[in-house]
PDB file of N, CA and C in Angstrom:
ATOM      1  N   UNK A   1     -10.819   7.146  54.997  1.00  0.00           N
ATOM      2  CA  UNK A   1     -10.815   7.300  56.436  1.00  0.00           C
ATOM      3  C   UNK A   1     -12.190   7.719  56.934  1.00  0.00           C
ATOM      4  N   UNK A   2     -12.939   8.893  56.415  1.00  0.00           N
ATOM      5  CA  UNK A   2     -14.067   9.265  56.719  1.00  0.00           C
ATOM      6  C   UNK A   2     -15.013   7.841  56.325  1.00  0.00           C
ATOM      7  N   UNK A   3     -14.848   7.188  55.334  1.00  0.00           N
ATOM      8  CA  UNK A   3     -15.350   6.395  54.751  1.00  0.00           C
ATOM      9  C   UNK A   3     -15.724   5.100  56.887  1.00  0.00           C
ATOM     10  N   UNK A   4     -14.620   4.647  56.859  1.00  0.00           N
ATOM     11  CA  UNK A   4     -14.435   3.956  57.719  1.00  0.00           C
ATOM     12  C   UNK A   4     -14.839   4.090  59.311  1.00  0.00           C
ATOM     13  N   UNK A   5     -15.013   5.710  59.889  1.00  0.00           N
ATOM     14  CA  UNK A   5     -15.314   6.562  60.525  1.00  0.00           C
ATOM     15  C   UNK A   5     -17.002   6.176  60.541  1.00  0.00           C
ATOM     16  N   UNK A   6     -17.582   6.508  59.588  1.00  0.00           N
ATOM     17  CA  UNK A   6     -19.143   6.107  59.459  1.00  0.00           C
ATOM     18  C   UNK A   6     -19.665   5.040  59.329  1.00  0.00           C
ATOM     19  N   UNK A   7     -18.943   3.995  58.743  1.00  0.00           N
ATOM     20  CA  UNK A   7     -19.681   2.779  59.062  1.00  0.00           C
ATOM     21  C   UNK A   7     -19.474   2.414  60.521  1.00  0.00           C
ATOM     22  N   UNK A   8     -18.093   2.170  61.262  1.00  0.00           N
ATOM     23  CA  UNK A   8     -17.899   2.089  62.623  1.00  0.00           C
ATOM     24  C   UNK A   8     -19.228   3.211  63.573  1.00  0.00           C
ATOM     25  N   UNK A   9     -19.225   4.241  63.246  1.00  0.00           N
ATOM     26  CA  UNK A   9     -20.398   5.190  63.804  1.00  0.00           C
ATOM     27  C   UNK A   9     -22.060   4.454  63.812  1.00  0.00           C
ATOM     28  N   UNK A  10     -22.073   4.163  62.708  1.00  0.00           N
ATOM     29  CA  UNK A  10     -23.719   3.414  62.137  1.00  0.00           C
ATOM     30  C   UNK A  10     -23.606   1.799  63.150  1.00  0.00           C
ATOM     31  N   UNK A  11     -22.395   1.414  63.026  1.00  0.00           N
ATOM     32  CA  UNK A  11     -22.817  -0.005  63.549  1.00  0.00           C
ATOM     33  C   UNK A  11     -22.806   0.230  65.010  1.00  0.00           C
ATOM     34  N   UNK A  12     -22.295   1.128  65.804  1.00  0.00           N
ATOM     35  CA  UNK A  12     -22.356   1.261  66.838  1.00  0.00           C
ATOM     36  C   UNK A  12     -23.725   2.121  67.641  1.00  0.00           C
ATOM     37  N   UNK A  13     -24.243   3.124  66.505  1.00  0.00           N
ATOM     38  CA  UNK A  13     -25.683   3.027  66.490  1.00  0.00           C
ATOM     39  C   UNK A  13     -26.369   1.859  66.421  1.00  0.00           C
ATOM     40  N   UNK A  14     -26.157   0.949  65.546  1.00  0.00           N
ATOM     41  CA  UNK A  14     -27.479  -0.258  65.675  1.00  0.00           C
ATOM     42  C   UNK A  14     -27.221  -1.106  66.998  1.00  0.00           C
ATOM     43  N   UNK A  15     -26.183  -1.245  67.366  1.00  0.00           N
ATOM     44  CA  UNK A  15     -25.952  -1.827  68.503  1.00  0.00           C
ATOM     45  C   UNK A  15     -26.431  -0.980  69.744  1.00  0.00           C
ATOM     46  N   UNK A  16     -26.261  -0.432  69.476  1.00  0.00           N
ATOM     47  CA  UNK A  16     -27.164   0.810  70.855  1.00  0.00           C
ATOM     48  C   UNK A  16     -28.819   0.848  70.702  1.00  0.00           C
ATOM     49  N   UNK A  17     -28.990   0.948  69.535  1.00  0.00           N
ATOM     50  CA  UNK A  17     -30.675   1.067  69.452  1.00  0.00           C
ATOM     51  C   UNK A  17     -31.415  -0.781  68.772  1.00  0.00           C
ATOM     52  N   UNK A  18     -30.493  -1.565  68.916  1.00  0.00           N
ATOM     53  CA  UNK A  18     -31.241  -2.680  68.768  1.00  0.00           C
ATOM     54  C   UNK A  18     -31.389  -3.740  67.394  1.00  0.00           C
ATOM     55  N   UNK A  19     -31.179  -2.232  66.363  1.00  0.00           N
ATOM     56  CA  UNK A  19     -31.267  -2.624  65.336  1.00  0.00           C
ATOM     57  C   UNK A  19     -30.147  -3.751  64.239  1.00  0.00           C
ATOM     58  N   UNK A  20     -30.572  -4.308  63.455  1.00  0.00           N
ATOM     59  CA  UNK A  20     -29.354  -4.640  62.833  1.00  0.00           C
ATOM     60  C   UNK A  20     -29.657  -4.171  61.306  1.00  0.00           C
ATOM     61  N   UNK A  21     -28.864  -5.012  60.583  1.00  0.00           N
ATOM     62  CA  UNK A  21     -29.103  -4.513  58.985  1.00  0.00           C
ATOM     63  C   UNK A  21     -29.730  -6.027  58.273  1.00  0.00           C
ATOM     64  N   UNK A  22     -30.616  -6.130  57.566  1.00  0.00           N
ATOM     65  CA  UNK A  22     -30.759  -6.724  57.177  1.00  0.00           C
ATOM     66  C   UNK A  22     -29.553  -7.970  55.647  1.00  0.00           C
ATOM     67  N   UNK A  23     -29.929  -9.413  56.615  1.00  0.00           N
ATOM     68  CA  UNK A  23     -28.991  -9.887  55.921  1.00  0.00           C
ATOM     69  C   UNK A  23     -28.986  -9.963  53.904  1.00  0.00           C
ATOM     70  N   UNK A  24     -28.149 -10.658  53.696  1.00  0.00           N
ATOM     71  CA  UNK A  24     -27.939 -10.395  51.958  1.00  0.00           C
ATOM     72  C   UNK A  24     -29.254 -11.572  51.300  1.00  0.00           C
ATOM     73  N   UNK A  25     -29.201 -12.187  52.654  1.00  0.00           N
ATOM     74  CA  UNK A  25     -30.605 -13.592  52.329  1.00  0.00           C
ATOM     75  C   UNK A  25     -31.846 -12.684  51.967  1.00  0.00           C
ATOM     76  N   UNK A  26     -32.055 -12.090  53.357  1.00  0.00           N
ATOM     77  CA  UNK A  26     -33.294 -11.595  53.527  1.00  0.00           C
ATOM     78  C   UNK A  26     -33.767 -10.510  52.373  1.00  0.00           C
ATOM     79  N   UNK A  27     -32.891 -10.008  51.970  1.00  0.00           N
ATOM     80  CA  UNK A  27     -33.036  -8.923  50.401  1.00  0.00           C
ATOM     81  C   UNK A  27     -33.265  -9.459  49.121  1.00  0.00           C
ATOM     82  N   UNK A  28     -32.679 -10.929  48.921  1.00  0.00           N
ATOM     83  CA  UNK A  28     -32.798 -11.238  48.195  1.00  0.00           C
ATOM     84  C   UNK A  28     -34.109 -12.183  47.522  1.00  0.00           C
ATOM     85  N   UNK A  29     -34.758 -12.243  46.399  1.00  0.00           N
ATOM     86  CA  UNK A  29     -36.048 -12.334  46.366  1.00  0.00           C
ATOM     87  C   UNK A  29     -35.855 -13.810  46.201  1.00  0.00           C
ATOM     88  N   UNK A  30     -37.289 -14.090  46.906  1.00  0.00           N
ATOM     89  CA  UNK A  30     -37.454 -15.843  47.240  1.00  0.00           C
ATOM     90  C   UNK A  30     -37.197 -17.000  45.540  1.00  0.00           C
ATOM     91  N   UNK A  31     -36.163 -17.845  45.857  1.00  0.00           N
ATOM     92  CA  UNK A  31     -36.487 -18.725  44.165  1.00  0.00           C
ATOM     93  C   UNK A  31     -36.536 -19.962  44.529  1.00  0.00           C
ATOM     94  N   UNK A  32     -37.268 -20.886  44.054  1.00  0.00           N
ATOM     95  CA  UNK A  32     -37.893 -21.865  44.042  1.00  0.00           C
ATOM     96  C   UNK A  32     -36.591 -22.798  43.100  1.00  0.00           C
ATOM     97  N   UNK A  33     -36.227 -22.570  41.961  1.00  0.00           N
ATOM     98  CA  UNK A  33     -35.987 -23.378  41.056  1.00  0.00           C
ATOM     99  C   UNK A  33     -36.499 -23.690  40.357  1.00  0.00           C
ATOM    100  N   UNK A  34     -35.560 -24.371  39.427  1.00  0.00           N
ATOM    101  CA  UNK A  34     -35.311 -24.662  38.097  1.00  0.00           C
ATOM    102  C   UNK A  34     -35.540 -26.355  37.586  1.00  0.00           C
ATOM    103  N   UNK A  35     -36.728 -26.123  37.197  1.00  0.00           N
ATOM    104  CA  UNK A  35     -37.345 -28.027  36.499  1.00  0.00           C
ATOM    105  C   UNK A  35     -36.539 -28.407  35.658  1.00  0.00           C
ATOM    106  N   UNK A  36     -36.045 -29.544  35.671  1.00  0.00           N
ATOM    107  CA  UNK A  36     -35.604 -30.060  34.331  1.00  0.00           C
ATOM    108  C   UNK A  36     -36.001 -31.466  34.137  1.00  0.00           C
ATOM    109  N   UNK A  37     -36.481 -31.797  32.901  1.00  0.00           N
ATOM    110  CA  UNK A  37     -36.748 -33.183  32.544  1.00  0.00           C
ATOM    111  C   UNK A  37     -36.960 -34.068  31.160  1.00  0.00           C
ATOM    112  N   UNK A  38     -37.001 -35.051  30.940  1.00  0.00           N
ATOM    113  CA  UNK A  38     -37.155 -35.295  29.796  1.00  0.00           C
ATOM    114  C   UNK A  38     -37.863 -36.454  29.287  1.00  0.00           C
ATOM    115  N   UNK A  39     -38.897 -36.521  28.528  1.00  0.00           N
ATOM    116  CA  UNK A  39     -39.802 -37.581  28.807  1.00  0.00           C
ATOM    117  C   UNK A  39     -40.030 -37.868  26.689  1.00  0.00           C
ATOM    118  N   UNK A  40     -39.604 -39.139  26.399  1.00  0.00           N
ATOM    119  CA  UNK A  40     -39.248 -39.914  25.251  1.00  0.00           C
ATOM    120  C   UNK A  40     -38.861 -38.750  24.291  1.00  0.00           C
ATOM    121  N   UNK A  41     -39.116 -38.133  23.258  1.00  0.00           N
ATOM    122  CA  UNK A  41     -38.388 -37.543  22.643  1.00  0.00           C
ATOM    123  C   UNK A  41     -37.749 -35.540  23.423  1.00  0.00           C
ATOM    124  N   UNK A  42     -38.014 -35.905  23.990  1.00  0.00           N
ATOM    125  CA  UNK A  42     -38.384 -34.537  25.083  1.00  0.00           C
ATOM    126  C   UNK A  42     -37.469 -34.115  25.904  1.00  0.00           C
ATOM    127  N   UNK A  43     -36.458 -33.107  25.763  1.00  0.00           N
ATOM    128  CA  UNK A  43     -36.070 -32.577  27.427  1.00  0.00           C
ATOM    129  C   UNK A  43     -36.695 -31.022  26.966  1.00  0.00           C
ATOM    130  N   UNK A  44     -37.158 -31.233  28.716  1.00  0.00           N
ATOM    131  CA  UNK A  44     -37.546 -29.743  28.911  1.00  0.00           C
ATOM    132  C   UNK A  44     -37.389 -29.203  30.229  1.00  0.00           C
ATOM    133  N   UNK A  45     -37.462 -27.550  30.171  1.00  0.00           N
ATOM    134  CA  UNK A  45     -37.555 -26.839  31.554  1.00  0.00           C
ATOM    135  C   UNK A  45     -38.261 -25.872  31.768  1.00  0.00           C
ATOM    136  N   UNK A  46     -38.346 -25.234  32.998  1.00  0.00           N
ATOM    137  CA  UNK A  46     -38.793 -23.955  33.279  1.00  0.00           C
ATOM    138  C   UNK A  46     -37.978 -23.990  34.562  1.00  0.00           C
ATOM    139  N   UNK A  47     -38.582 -22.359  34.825  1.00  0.00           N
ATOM    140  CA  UNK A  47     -38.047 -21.973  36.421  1.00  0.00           C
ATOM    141  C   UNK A  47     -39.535 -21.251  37.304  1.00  0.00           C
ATOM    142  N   UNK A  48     -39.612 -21.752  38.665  1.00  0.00           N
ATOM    143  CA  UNK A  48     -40.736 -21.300  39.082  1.00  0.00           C
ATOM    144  C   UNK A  48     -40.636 -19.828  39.886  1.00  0.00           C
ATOM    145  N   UNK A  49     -39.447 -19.144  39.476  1.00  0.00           N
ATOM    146  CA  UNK A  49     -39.358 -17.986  40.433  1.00  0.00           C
ATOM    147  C   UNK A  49     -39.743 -16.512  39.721  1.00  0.00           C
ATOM    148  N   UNK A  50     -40.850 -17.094  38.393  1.00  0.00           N
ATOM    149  CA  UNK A  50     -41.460 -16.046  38.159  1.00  0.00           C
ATOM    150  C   UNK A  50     -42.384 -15.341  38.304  1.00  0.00           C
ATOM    151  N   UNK A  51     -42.859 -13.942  38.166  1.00  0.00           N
ATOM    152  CA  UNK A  51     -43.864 -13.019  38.951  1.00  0.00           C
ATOM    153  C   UNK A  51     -45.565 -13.607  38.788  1.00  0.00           C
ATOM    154  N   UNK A  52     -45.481 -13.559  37.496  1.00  0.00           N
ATOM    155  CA  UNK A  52     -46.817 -13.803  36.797  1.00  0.00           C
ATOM    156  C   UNK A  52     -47.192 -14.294  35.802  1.00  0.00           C
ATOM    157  N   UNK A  53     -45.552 -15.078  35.175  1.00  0.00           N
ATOM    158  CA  UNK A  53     -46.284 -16.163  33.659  1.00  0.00           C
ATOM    159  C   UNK A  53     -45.015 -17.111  34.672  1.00  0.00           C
ATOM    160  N   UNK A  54     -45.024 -18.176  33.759  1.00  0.00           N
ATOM    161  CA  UNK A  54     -43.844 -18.853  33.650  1.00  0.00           C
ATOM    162  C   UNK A  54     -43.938 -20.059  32.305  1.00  0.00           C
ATOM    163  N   UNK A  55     -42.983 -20.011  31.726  1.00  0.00           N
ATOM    164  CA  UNK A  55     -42.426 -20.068  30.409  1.00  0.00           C
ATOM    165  C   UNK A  55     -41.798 -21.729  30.099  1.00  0.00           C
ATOM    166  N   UNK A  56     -41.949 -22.459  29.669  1.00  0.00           N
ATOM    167  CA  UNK A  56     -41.605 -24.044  29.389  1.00  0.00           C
ATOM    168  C   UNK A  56     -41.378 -23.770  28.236  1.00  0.00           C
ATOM    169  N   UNK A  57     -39.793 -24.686  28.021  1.00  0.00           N
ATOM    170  CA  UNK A  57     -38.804 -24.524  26.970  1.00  0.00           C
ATOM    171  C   UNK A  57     -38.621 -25.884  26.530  1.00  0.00           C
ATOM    172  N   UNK A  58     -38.700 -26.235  25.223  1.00  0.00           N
ATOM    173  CA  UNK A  58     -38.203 -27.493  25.134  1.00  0.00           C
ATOM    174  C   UNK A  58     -37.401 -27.946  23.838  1.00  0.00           C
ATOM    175  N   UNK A  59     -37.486 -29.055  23.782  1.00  0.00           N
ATOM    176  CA  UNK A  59     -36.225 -29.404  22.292  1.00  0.00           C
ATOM    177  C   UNK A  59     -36.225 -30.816  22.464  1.00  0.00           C
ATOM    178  N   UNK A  60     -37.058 -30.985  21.080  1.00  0.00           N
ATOM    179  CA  UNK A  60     -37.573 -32.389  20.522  1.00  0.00           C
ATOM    180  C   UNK A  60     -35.691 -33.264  20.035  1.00  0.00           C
ATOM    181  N   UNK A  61     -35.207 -33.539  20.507  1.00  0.00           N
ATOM    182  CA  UNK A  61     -34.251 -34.248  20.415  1.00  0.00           C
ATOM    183  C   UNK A  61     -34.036 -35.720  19.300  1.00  0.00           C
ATOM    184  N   UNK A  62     -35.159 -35.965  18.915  1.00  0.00           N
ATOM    185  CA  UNK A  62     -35.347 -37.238  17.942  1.00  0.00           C
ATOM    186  C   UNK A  62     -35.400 -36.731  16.547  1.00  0.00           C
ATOM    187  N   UNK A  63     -35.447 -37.593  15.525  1.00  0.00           N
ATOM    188  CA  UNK A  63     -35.066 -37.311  13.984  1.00  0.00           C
ATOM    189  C   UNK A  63     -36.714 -37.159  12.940  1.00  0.00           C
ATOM    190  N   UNK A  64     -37.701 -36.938  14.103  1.00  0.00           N
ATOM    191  CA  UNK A  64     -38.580 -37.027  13.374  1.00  0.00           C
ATOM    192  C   UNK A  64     -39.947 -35.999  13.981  1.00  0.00           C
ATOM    193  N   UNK A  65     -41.119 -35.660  13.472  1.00  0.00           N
ATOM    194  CA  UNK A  65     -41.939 -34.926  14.063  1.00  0.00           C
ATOM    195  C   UNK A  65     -42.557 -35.190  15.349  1.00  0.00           C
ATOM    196  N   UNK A  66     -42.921 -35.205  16.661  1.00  0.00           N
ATOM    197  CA  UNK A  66     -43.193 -35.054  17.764  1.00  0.00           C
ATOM    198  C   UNK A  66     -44.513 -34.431  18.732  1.00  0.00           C
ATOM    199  N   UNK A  67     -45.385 -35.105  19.042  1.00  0.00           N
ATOM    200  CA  UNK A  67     -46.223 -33.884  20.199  1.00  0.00           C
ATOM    201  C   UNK A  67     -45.628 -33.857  21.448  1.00  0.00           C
ATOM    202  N   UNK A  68     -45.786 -32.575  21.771  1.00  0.00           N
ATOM    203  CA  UNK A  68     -45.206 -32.585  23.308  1.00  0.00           C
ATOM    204  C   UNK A  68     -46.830 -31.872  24.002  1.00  0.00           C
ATOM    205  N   UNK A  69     -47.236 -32.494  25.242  1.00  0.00           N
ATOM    206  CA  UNK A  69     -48.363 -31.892  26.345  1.00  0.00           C
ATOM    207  C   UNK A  69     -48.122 -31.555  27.106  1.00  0.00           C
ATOM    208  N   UNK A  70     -48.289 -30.087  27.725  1.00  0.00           N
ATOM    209  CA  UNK A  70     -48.571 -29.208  29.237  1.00  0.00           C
ATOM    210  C   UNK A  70     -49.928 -29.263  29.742  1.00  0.00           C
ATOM    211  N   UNK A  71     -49.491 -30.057  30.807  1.00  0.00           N
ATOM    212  CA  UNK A  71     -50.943 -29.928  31.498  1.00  0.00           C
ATOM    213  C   UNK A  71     -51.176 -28.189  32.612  1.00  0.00           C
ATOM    214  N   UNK A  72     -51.444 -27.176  32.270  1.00  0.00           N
ATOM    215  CA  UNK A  72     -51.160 -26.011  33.173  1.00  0.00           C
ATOM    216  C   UNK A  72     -51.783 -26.662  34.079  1.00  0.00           C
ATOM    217  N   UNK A  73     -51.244 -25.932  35.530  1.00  0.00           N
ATOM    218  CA  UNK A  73     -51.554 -26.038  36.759  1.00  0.00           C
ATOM    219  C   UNK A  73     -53.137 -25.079  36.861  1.00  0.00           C
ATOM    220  N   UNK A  74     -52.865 -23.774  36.593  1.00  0.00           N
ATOM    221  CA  UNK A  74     -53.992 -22.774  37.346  1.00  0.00           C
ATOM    222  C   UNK A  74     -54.989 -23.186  36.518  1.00  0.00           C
ATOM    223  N   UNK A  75     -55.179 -23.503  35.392  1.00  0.00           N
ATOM    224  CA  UNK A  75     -56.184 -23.218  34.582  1.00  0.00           C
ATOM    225  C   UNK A  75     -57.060 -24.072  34.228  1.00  0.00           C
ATOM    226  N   UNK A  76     -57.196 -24.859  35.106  1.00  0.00           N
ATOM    227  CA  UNK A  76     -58.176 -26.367  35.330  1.00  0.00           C
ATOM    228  C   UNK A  76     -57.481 -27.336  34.526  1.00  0.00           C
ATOM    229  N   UNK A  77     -55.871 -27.290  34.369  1.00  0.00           N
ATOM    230  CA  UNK A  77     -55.355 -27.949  33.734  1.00  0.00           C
ATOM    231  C   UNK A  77     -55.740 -28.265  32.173  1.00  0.00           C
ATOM    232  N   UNK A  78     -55.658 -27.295  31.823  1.00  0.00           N
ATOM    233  CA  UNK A  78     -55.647 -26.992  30.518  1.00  0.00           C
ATOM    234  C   UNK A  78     -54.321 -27.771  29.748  1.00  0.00           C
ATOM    235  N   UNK A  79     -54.737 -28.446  28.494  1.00  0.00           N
ATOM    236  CA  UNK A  79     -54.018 -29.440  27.987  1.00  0.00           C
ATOM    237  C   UNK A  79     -53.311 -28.554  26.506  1.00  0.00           C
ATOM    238  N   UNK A  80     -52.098 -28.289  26.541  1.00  0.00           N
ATOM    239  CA  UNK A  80     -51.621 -27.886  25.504  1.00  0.00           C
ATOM    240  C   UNK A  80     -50.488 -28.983  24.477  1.00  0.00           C
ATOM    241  N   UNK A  81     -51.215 -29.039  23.370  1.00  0.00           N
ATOM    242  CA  UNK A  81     -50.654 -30.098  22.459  1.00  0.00           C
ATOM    243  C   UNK A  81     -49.572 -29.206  21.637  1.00  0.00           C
ATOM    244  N   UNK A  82     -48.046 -29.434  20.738  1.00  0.00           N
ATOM    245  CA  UNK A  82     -47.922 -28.514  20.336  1.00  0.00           C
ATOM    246  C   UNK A  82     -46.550 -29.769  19.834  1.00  0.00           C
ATOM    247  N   UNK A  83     -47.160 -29.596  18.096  1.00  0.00           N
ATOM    248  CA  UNK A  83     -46.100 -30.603  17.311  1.00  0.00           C
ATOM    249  C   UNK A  83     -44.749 -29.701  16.806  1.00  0.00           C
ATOM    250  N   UNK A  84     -43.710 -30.414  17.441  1.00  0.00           N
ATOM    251  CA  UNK A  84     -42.350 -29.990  16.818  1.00  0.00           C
ATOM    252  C   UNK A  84     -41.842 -31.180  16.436  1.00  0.00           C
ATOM    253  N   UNK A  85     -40.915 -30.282  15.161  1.00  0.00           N
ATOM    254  CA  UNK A  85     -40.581 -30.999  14.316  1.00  0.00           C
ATOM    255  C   UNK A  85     -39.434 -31.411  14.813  1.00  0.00           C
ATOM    256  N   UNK A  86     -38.641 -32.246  13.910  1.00  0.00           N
ATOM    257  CA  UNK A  86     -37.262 -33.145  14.018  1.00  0.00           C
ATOM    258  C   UNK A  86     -36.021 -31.834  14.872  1.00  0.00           C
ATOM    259  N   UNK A  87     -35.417 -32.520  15.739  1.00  0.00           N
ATOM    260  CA  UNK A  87     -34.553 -31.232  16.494  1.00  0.00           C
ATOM    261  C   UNK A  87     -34.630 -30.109  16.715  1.00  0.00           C
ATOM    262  N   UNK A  88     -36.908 -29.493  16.754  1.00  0.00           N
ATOM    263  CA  UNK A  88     -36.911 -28.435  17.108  1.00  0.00           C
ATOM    264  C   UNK A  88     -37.309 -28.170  18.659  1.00  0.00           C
ATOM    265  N   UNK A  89     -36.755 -26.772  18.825  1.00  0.00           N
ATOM    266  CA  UNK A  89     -36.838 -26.282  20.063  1.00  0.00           C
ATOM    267  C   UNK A  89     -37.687 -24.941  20.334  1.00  0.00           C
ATOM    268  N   UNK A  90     -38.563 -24.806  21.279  1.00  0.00           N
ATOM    269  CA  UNK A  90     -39.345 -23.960  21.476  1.00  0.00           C
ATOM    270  C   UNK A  90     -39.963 -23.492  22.680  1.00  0.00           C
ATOM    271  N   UNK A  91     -40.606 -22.762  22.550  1.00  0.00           N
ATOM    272  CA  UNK A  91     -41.280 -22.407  24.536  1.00  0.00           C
ATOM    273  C   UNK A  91     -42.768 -21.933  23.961  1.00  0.00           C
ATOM    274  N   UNK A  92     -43.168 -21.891  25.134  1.00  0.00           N
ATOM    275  CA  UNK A  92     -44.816 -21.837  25.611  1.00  0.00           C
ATOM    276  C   UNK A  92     -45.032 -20.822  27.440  1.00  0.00           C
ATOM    277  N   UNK A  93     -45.615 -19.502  26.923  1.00  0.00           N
ATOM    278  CA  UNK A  93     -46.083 -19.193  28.678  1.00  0.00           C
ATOM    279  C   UNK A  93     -46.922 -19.332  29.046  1.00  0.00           C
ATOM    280  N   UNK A  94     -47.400 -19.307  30.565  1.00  0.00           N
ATOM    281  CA  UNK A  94     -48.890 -19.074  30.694  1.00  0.00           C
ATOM    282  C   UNK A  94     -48.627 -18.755  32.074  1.00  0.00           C
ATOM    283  N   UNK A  95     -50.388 -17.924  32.582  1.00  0.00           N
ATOM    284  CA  UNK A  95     -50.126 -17.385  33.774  1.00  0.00           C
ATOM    285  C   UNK A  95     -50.554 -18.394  35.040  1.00  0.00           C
ATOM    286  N   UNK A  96     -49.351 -19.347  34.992  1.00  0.00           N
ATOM    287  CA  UNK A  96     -49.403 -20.503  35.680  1.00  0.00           C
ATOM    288  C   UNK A  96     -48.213 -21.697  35.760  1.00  0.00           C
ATOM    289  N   UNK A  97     -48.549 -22.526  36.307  1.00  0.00           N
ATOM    290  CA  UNK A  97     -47.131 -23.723  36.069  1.00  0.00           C
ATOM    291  C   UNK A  97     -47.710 -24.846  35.524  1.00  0.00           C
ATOM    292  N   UNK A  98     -46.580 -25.642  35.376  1.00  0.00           N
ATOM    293  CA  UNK A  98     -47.322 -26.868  34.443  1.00  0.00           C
ATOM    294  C   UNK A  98     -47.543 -27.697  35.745  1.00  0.00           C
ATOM    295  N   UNK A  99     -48.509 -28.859  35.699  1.00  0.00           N
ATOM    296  CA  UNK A  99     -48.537 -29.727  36.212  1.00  0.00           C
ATOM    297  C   UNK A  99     -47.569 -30.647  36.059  1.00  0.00           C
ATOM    298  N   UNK A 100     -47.913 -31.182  34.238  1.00  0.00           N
ATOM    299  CA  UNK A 100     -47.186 -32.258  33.914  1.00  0.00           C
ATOM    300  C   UNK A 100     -46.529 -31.976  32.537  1.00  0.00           C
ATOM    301  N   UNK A 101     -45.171 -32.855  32.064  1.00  0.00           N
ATOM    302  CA  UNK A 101     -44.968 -32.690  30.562  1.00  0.00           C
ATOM    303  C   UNK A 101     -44.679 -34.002  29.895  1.00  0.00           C
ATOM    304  N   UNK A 102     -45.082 -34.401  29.046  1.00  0.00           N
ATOM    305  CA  UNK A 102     -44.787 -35.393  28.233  1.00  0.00           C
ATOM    306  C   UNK A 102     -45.282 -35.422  26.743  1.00  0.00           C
ATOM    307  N   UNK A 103     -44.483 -36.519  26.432  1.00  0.00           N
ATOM    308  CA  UNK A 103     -44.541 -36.519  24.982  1.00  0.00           C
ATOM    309  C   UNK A 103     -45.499 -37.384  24.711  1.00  0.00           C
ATOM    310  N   UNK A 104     -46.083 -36.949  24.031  1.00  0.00           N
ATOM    311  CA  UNK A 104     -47.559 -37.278  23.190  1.00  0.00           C
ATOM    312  C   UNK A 104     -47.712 -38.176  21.994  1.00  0.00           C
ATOM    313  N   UNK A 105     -46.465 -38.536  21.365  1.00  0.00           N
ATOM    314  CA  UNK A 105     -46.202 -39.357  20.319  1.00  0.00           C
ATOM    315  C   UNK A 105     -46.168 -38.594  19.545  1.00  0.00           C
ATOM    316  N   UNK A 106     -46.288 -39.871  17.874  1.00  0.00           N
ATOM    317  CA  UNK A 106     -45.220 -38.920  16.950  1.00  0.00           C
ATOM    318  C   UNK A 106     -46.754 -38.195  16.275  1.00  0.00           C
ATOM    319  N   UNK A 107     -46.057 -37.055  15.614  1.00  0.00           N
ATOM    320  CA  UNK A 107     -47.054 -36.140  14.918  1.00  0.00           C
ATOM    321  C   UNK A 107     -47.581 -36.382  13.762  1.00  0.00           C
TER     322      UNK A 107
END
């Protein structure tokens, strides 16, 4: 009852002085989303709603060894080569996003 008493009290304060409460949007921190893709032996992802790295995950899906390339975004596009083997899966961060990802042929 007291419970119910004070919120009715508070909202009838903000309505008197102008104010409101901020919505559940506005609190909540901005996200971009979630990449997904997959390019010849290749699916991969990341998500761009991170602070200060962001992280590319992937998983060589074919029966045999593989390069996969990140082109980073910030870093003058810096080219990262990185051979996985037959059905392996792995990640890579950096303090940046990728440009591009693809597969590089076999290893």
């Amino acid at each position: 009852m007291t419970y119910r008493r004070l919120t009715a009290g508070l909202a009838a304060a903000a309505l008197l002085t102008g104010l409101t409460a901020p919505s559940a949007e506005a609190a909540t921190p901005e996200r971009r989303g979630m990449h997904r893709g997959t390019d010849g032996c290749f699916n991969w992802s990341w998500d761009d709603g991170g602070w200060s790295s962001t992280t590319v995950y992937w998983h060589n899906t074919c029966d045999r060894a593989e390069k996969l390339a990140i082109a980073w975004k910030w870093t003058g596009l810096e080219v990262s080569r990185i051979t996985v083997p037959a059905d392996g899966k792995g990640h890579q961060a950096r303090r940046s996003e990728p440009e591009s990802i693809w597969d590089d042929g076999a290893a």
